[in-house]
PDB file of N, CA and C in Angstrom:
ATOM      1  N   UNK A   1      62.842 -34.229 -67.513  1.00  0.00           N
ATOM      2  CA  UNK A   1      64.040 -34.967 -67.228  1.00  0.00           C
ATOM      3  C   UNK A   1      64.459 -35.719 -68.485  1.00  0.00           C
ATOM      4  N   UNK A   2      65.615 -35.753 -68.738  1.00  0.00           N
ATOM      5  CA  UNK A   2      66.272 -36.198 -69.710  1.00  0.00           C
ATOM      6  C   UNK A   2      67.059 -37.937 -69.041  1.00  0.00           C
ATOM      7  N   UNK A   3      66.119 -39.624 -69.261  1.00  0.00           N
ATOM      8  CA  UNK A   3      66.755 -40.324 -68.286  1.00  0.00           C
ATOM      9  C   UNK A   3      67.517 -41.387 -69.507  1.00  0.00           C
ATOM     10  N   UNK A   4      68.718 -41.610 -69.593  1.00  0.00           N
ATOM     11  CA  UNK A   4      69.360 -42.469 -69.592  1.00  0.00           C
ATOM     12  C   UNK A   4      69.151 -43.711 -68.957  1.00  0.00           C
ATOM     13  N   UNK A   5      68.936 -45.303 -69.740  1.00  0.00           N
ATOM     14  CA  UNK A   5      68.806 -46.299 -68.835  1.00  0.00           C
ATOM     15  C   UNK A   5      70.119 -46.528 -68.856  1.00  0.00           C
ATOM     16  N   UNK A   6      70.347 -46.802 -67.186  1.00  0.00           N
ATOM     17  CA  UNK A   6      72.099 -47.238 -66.698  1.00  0.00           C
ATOM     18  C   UNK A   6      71.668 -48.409 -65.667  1.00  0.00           C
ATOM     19  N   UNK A   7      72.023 -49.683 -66.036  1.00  0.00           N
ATOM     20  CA  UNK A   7      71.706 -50.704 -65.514  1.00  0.00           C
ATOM     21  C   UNK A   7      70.110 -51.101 -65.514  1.00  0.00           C
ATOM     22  N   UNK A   8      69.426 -51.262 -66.701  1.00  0.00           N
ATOM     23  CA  UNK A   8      67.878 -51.214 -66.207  1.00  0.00           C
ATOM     24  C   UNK A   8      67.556 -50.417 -65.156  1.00  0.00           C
ATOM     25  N   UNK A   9      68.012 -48.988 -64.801  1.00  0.00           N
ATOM     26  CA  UNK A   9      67.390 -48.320 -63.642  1.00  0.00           C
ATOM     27  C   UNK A   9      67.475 -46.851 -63.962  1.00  0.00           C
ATOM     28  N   UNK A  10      67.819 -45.929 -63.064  1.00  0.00           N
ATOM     29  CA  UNK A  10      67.629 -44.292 -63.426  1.00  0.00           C
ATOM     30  C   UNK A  10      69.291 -44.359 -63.056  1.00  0.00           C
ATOM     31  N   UNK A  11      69.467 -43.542 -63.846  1.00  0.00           N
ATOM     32  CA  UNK A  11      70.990 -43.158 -63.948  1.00  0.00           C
ATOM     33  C   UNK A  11      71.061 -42.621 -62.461  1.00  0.00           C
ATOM     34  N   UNK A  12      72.397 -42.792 -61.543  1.00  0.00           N
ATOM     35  CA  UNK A  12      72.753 -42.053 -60.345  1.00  0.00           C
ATOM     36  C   UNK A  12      72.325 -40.878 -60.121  1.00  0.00           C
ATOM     37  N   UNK A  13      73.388 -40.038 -61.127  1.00  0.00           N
ATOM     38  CA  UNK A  13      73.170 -38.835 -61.628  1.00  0.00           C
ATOM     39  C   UNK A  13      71.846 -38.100 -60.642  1.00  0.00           C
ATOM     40  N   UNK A  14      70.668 -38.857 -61.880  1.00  0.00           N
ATOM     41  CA  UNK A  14      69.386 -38.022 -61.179  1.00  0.00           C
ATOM     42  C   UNK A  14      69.206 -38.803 -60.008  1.00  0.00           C
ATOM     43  N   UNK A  15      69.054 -39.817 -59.408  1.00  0.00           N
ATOM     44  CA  UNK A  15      68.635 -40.085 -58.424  1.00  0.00           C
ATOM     45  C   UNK A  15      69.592 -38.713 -57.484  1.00  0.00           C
ATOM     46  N   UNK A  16      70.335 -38.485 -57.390  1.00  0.00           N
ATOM     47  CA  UNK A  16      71.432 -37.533 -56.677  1.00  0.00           C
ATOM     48  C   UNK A  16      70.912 -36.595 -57.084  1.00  0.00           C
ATOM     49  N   UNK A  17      70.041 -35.749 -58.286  1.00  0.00           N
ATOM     50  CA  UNK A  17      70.193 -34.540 -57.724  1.00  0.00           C
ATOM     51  C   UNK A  17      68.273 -34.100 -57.249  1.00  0.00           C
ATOM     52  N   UNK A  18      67.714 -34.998 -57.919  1.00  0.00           N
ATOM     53  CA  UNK A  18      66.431 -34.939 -57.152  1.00  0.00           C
ATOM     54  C   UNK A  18      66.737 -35.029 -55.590  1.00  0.00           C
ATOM     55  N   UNK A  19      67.195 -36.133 -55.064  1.00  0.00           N
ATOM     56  CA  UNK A  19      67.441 -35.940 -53.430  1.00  0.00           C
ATOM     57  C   UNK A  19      67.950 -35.075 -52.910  1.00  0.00           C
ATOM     58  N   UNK A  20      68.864 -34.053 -53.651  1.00  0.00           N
ATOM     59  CA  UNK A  20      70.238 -32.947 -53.581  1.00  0.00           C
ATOM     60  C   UNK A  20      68.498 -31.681 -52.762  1.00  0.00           C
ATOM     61  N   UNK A  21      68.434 -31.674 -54.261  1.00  0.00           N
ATOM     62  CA  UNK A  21      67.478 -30.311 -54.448  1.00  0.00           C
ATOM     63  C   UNK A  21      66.323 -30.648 -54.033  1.00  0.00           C
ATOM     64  N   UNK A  22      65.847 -31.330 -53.309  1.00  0.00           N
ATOM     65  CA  UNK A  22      64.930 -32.077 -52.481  1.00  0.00           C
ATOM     66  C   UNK A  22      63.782 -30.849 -52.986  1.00  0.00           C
ATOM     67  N   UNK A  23      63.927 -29.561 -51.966  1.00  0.00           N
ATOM     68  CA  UNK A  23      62.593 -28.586 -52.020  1.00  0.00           C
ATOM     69  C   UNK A  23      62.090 -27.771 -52.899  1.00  0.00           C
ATOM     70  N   UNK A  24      63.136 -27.595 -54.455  1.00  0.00           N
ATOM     71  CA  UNK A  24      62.944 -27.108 -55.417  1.00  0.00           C
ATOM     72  C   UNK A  24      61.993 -27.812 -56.157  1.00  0.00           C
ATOM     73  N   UNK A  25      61.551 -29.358 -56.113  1.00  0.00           N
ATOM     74  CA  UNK A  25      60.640 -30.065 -56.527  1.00  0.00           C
ATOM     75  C   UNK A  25      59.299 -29.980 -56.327  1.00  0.00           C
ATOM     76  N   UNK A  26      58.886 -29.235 -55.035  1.00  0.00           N
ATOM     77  CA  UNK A  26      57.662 -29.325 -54.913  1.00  0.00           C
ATOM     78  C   UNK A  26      56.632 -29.006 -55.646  1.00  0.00           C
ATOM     79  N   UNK A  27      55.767 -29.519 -55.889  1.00  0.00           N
ATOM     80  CA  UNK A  27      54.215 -28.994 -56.828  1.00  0.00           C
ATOM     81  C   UNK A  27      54.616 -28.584 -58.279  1.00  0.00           C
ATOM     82  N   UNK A  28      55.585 -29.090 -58.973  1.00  0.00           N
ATOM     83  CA  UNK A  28      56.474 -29.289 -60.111  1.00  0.00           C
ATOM     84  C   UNK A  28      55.584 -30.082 -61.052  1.00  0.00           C
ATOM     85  N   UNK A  29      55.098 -29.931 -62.109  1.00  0.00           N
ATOM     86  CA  UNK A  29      55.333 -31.083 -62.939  1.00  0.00           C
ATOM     87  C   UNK A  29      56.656 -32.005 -63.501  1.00  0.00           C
ATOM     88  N   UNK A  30      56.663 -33.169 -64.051  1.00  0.00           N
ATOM     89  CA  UNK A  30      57.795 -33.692 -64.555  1.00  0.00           C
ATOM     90  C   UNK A  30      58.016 -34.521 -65.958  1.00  0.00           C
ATOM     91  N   UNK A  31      57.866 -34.206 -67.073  1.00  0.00           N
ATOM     92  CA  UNK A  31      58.431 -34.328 -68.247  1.00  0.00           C
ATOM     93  C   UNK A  31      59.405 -35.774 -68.457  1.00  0.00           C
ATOM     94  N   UNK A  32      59.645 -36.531 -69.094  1.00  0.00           N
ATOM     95  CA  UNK A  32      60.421 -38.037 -69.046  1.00  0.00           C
ATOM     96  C   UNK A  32      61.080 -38.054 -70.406  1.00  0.00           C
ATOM     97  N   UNK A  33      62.437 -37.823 -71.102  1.00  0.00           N
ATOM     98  CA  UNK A  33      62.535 -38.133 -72.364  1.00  0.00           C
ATOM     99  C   UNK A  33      63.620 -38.903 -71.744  1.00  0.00           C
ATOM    100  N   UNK A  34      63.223 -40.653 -71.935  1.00  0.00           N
ATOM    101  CA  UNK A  34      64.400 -41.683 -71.681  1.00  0.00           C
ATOM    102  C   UNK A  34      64.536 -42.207 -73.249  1.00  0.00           C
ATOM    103  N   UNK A  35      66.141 -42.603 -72.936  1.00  0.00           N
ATOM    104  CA  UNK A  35      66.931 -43.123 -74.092  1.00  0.00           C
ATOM    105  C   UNK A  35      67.447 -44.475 -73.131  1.00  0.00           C
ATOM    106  N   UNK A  36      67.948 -45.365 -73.978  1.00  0.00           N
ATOM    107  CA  UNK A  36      68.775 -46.620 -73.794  1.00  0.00           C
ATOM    108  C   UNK A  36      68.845 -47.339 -75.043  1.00  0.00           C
ATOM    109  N   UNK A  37      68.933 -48.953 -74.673  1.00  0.00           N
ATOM    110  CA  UNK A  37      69.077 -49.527 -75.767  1.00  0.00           C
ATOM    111  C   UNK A  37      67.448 -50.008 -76.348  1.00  0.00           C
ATOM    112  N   UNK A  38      67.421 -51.424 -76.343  1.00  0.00           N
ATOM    113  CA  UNK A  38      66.040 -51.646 -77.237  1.00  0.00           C
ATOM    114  C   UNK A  38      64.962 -51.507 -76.520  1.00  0.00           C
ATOM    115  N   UNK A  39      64.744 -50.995 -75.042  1.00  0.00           N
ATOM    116  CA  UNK A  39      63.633 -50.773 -74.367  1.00  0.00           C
ATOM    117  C   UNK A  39      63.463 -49.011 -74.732  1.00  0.00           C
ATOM    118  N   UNK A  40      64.431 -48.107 -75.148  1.00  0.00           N
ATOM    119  CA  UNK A  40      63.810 -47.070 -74.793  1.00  0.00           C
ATOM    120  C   UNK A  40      64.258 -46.476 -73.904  1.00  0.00           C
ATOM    121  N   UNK A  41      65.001 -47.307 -72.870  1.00  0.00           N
ATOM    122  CA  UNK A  41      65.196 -46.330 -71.567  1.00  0.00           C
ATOM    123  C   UNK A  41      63.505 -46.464 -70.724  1.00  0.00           C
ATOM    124  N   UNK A  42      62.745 -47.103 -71.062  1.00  0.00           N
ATOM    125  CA  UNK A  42      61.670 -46.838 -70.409  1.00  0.00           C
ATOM    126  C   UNK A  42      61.249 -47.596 -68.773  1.00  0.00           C
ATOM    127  N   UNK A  43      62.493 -48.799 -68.544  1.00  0.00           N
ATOM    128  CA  UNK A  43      62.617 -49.162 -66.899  1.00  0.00           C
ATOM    129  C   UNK A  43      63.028 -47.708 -66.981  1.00  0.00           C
ATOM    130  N   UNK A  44      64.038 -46.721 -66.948  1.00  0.00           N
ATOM    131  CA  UNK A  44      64.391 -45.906 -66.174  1.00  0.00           C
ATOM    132  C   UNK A  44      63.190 -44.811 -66.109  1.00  0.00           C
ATOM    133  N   UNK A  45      62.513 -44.501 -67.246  1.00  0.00           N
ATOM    134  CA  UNK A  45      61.828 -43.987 -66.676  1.00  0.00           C
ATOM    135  C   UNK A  45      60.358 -43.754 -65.686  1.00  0.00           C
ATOM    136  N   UNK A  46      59.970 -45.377 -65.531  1.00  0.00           N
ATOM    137  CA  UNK A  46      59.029 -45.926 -65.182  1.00  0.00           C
ATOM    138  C   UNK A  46      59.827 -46.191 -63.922  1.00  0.00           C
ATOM    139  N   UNK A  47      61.066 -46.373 -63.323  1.00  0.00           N
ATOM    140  CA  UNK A  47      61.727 -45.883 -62.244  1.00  0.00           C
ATOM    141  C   UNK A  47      61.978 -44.833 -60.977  1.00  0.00           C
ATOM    142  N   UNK A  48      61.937 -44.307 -62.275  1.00  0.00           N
ATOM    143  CA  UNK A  48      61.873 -41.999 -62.063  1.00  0.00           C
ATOM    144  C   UNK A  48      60.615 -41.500 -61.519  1.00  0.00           C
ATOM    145  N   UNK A  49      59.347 -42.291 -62.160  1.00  0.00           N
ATOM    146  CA  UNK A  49      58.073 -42.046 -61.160  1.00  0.00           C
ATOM    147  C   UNK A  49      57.793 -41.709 -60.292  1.00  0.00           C
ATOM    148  N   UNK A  50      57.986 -42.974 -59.153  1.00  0.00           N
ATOM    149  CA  UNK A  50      58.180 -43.050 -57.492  1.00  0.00           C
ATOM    150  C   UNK A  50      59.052 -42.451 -57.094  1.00  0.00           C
ATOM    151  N   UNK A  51      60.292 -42.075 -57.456  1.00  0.00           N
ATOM    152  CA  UNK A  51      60.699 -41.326 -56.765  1.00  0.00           C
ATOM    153  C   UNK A  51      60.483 -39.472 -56.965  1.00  0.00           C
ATOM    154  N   UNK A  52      59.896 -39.379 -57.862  1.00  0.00           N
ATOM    155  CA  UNK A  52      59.471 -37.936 -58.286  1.00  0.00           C
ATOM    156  C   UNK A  52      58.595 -37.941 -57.184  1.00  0.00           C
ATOM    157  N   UNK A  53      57.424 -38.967 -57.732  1.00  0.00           N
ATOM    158  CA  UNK A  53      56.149 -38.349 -56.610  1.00  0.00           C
ATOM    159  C   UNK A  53      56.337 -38.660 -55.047  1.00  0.00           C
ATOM    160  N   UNK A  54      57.392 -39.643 -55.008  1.00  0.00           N
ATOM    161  CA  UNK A  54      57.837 -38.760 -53.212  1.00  0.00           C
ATOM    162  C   UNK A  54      58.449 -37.718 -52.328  1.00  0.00           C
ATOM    163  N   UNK A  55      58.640 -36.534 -53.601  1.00  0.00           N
ATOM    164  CA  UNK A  55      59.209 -35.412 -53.441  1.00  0.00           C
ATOM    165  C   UNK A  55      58.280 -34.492 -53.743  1.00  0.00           C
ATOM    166  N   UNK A  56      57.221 -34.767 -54.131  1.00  0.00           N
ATOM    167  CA  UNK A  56      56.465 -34.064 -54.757  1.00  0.00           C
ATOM    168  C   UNK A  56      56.031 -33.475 -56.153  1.00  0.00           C
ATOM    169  N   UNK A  57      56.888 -34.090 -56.814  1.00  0.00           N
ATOM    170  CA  UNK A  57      56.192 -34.040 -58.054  1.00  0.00           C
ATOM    171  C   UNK A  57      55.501 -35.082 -59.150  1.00  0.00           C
ATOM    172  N   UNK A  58      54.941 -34.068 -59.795  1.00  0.00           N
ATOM    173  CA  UNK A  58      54.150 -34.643 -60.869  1.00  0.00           C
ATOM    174  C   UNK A  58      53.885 -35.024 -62.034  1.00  0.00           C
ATOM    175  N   UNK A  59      54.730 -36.417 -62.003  1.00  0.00           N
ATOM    176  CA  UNK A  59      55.307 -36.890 -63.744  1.00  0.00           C
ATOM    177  C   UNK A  59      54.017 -37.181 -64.132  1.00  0.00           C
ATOM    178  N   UNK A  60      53.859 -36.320 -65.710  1.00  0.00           N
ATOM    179  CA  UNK A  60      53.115 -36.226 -66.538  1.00  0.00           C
ATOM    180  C   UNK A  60      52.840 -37.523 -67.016  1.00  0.00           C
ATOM    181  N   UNK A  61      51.771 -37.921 -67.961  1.00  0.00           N
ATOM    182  CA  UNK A  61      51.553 -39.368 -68.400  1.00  0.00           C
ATOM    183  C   UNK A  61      52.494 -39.284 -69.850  1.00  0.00           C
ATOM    184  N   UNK A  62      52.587 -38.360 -70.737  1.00  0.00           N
ATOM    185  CA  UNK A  62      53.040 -38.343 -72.031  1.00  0.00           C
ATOM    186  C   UNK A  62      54.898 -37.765 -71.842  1.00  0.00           C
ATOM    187  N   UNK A  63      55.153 -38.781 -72.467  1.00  0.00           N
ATOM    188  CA  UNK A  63      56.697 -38.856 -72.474  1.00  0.00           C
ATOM    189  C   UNK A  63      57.287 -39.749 -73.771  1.00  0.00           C
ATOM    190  N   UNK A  64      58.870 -39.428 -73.576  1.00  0.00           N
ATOM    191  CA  UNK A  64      59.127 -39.670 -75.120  1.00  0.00           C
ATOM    192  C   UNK A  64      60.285 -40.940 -75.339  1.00  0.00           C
ATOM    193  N   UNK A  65      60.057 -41.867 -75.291  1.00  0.00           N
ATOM    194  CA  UNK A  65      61.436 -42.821 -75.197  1.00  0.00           C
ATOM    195  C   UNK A  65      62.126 -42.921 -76.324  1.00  0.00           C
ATOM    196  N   UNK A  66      63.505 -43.103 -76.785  1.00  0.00           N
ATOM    197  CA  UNK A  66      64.315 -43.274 -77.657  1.00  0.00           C
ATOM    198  C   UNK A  66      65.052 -44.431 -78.059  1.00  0.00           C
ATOM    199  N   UNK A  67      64.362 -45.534 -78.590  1.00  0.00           N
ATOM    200  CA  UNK A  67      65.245 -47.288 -77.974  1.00  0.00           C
ATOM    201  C   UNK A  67      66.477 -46.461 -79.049  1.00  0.00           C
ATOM    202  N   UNK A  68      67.307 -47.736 -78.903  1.00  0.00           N
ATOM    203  CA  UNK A  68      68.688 -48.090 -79.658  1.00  0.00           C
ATOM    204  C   UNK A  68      69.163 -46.389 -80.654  1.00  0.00           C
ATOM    205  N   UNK A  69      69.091 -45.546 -79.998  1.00  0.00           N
ATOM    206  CA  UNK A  69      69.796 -44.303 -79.904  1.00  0.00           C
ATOM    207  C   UNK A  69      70.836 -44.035 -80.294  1.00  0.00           C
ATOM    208  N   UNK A  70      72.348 -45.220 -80.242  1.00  0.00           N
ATOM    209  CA  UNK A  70      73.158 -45.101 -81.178  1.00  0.00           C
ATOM    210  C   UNK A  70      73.304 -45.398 -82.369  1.00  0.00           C
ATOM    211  N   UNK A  71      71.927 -45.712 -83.028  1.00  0.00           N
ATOM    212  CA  UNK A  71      71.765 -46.177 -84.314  1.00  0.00           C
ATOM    213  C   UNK A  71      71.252 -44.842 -85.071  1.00  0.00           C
ATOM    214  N   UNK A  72      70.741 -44.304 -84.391  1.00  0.00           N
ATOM    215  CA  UNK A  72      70.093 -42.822 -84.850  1.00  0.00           C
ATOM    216  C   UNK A  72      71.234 -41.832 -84.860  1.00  0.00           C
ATOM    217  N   UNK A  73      72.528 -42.125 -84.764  1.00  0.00           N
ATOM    218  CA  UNK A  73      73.352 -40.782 -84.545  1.00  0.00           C
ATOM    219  C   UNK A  73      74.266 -40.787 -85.855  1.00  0.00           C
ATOM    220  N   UNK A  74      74.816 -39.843 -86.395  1.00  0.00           N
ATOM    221  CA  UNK A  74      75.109 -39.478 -87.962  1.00  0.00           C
ATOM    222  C   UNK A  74      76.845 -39.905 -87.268  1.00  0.00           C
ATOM    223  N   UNK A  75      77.507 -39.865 -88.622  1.00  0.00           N
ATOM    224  CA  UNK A  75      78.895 -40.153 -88.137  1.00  0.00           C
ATOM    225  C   UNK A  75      80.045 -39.371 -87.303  1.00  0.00           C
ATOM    226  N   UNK A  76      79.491 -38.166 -87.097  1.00  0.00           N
ATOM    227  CA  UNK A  76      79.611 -36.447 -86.353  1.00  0.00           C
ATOM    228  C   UNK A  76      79.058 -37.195 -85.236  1.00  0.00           C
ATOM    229  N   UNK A  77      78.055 -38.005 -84.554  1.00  0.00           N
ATOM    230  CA  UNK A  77      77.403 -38.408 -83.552  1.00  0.00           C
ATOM    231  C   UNK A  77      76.320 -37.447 -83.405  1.00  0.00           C
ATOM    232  N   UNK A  78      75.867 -36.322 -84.060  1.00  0.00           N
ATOM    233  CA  UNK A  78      74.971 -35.562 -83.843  1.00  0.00           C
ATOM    234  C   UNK A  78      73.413 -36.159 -83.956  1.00  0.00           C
ATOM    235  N   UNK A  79      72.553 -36.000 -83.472  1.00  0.00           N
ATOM    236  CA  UNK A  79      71.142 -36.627 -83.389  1.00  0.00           C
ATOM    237  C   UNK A  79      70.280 -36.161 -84.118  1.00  0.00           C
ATOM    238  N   UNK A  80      69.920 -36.502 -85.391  1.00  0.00           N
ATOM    239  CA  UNK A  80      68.736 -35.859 -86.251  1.00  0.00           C
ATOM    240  C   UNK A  80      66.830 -36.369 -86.038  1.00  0.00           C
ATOM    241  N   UNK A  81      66.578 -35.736 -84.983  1.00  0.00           N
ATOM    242  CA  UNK A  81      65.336 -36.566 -84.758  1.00  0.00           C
ATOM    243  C   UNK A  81      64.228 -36.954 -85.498  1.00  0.00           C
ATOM    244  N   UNK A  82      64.191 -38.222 -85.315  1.00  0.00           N
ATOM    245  CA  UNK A  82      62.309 -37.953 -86.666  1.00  0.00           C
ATOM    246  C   UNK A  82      61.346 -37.513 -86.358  1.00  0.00           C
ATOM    247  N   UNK A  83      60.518 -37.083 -87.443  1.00  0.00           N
ATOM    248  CA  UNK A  83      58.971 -36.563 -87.240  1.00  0.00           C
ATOM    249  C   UNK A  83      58.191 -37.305 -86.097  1.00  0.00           C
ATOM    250  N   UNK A  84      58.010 -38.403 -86.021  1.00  0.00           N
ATOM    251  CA  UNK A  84      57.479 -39.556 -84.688  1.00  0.00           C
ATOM    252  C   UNK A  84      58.415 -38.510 -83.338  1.00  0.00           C
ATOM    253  N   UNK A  85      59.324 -38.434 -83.127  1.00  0.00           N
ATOM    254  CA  UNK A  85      59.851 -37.972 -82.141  1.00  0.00           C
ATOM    255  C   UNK A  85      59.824 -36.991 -81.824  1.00  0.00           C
ATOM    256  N   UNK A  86      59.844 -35.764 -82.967  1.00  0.00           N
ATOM    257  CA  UNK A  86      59.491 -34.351 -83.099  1.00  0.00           C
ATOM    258  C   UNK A  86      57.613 -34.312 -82.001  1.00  0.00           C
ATOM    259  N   UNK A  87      57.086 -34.915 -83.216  1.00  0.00           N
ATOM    260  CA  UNK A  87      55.645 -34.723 -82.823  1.00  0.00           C
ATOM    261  C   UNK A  87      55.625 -35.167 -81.581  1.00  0.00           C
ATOM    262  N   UNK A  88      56.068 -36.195 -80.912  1.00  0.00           N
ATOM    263  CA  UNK A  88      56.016 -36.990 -79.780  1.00  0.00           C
ATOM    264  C   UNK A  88      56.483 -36.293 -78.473  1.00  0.00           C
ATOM    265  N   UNK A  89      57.924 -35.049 -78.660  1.00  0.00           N
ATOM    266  CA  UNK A  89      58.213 -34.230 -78.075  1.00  0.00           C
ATOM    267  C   UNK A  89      57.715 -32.846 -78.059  1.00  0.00           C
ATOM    268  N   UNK A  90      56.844 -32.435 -78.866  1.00  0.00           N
ATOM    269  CA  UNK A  90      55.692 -31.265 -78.759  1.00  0.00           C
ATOM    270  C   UNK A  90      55.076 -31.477 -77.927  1.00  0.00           C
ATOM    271  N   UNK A  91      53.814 -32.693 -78.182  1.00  0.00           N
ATOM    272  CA  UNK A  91      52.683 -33.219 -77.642  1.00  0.00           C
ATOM    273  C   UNK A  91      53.259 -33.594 -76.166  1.00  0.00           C
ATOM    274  N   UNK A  92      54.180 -33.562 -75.572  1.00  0.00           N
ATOM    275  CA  UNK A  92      54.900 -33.787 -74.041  1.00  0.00           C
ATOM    276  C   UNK A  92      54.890 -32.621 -73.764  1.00  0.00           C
ATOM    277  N   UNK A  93      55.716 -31.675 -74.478  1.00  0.00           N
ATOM    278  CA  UNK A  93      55.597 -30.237 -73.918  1.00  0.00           C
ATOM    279  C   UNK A  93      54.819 -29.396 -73.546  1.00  0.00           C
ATOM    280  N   UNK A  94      53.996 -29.540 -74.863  1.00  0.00           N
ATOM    281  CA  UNK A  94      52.366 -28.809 -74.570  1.00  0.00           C
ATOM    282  C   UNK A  94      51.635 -29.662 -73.282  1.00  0.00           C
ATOM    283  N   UNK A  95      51.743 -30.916 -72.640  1.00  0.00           N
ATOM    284  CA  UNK A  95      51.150 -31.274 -71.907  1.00  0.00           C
ATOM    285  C   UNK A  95      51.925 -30.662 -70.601  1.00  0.00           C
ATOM    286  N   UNK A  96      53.192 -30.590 -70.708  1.00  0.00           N
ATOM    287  CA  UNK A  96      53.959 -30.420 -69.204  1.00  0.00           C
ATOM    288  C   UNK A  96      53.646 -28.824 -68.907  1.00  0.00           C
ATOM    289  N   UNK A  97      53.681 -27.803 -70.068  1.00  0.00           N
ATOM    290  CA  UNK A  97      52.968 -26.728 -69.502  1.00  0.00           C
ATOM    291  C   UNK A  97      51.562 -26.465 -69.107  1.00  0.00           C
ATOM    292  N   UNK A  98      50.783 -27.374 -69.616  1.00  0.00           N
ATOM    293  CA  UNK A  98      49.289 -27.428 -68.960  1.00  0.00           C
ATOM    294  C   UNK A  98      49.450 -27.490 -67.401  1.00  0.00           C
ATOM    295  N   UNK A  99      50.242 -28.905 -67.224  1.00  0.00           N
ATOM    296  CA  UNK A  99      50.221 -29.484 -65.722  1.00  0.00           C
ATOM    297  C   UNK A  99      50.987 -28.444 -64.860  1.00  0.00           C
ATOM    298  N   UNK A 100      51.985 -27.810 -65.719  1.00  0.00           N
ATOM    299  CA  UNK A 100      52.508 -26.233 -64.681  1.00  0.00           C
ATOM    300  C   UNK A 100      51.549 -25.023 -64.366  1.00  0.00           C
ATOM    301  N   UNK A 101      50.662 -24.754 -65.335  1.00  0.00           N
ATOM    302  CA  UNK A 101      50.226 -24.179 -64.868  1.00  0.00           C
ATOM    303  C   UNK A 101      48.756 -24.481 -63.945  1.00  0.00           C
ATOM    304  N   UNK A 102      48.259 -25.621 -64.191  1.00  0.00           N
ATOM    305  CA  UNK A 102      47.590 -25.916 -63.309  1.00  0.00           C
ATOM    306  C   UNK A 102      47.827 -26.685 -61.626  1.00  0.00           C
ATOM    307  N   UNK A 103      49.561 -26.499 -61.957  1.00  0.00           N
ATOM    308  CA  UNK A 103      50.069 -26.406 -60.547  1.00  0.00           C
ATOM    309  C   UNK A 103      50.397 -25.034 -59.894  1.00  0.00           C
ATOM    310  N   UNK A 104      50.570 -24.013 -60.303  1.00  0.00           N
ATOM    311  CA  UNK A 104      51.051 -23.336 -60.265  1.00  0.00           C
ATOM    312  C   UNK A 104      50.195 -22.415 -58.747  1.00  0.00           C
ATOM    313  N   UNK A 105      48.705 -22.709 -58.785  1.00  0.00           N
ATOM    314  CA  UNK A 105      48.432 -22.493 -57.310  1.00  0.00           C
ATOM    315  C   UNK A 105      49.038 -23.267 -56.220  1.00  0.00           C
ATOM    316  N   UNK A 106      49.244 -23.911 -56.424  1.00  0.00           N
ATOM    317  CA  UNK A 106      49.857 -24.967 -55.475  1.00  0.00           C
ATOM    318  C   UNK A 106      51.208 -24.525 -54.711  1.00  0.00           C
ATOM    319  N   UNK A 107      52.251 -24.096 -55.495  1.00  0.00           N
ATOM    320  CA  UNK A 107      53.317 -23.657 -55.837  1.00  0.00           C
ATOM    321  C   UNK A 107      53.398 -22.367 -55.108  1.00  0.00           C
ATOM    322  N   UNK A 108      52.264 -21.273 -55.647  1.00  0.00           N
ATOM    323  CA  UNK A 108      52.563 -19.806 -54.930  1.00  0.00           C
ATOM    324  C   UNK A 108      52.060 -19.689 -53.131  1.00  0.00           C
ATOM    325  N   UNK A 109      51.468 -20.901 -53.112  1.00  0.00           N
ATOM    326  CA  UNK A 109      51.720 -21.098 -51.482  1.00  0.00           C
ATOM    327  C   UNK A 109      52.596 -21.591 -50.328  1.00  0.00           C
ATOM    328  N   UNK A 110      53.567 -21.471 -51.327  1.00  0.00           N
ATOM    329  CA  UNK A 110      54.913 -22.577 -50.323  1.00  0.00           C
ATOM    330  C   UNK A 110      55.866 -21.625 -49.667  1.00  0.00           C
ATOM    331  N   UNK A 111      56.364 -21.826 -48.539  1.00  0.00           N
ATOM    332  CA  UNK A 111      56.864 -20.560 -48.468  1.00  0.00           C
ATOM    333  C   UNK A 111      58.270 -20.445 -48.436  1.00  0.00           C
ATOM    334  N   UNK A 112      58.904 -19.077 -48.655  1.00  0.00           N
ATOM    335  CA  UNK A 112      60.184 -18.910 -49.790  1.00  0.00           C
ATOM    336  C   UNK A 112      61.078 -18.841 -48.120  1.00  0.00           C
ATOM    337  N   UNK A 113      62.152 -19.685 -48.718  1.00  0.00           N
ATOM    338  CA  UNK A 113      63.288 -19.711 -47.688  1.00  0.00           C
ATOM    339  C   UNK A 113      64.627 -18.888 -48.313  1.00  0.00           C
TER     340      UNK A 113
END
């Protein structure tokens, strides 16, 4: 999940489409790259938690926050990430496919509607 902090909380947005897609979540891992201002975005994603794991999924521990984000953007607004963030967003990835596939029994028992 990609979370934006919007009001110290999780952007609408996702709260709406996690509840939307309610059963596509199950036995999922879940990935966190929050942005905001000088926190990071990290209320929102320390937000995003509880409501993941009452749908059933499984936010990973390694995730990537981005504080003050419009300071990082070139005059194009395009985002050149640093090495800290690079490495920081590998080391998430490589963890979120571990946790998929060690969900992934979980997963081939659900049954297809």
């Amino acid at each position: 999940f990609v979370a934006p902090e919007y009001n110290y909380f999780v952007a609408p947005a996702i709260v709406n489409a996690v509840d939307y897609l309610l059963k596509e979540w199950r036995y999922k891992p879940a990935a966190i790259f929050s942005y905001g201002g000088v926190s990071g975005g990290l209320r929102a994603a320390q937000a995003l938690k509880p409501l993941l794991t009452s749908v059933g999924v499984m936010p990973i521990p390694e995730g990537v926050a981005l504080p003050s984000y419009r300071t990082l953007l070139d005059k194009d607004g395009a985002y050149h990430p640093s090495e800290p963030v690079l490495g920081g967003a590998r080391a998430m990835l490589d963890e979120l496919f571990r946790w998929s596939e060690a969900l992934k029994g979980l997963r081939s028992g659900l049954p297809s509607e």
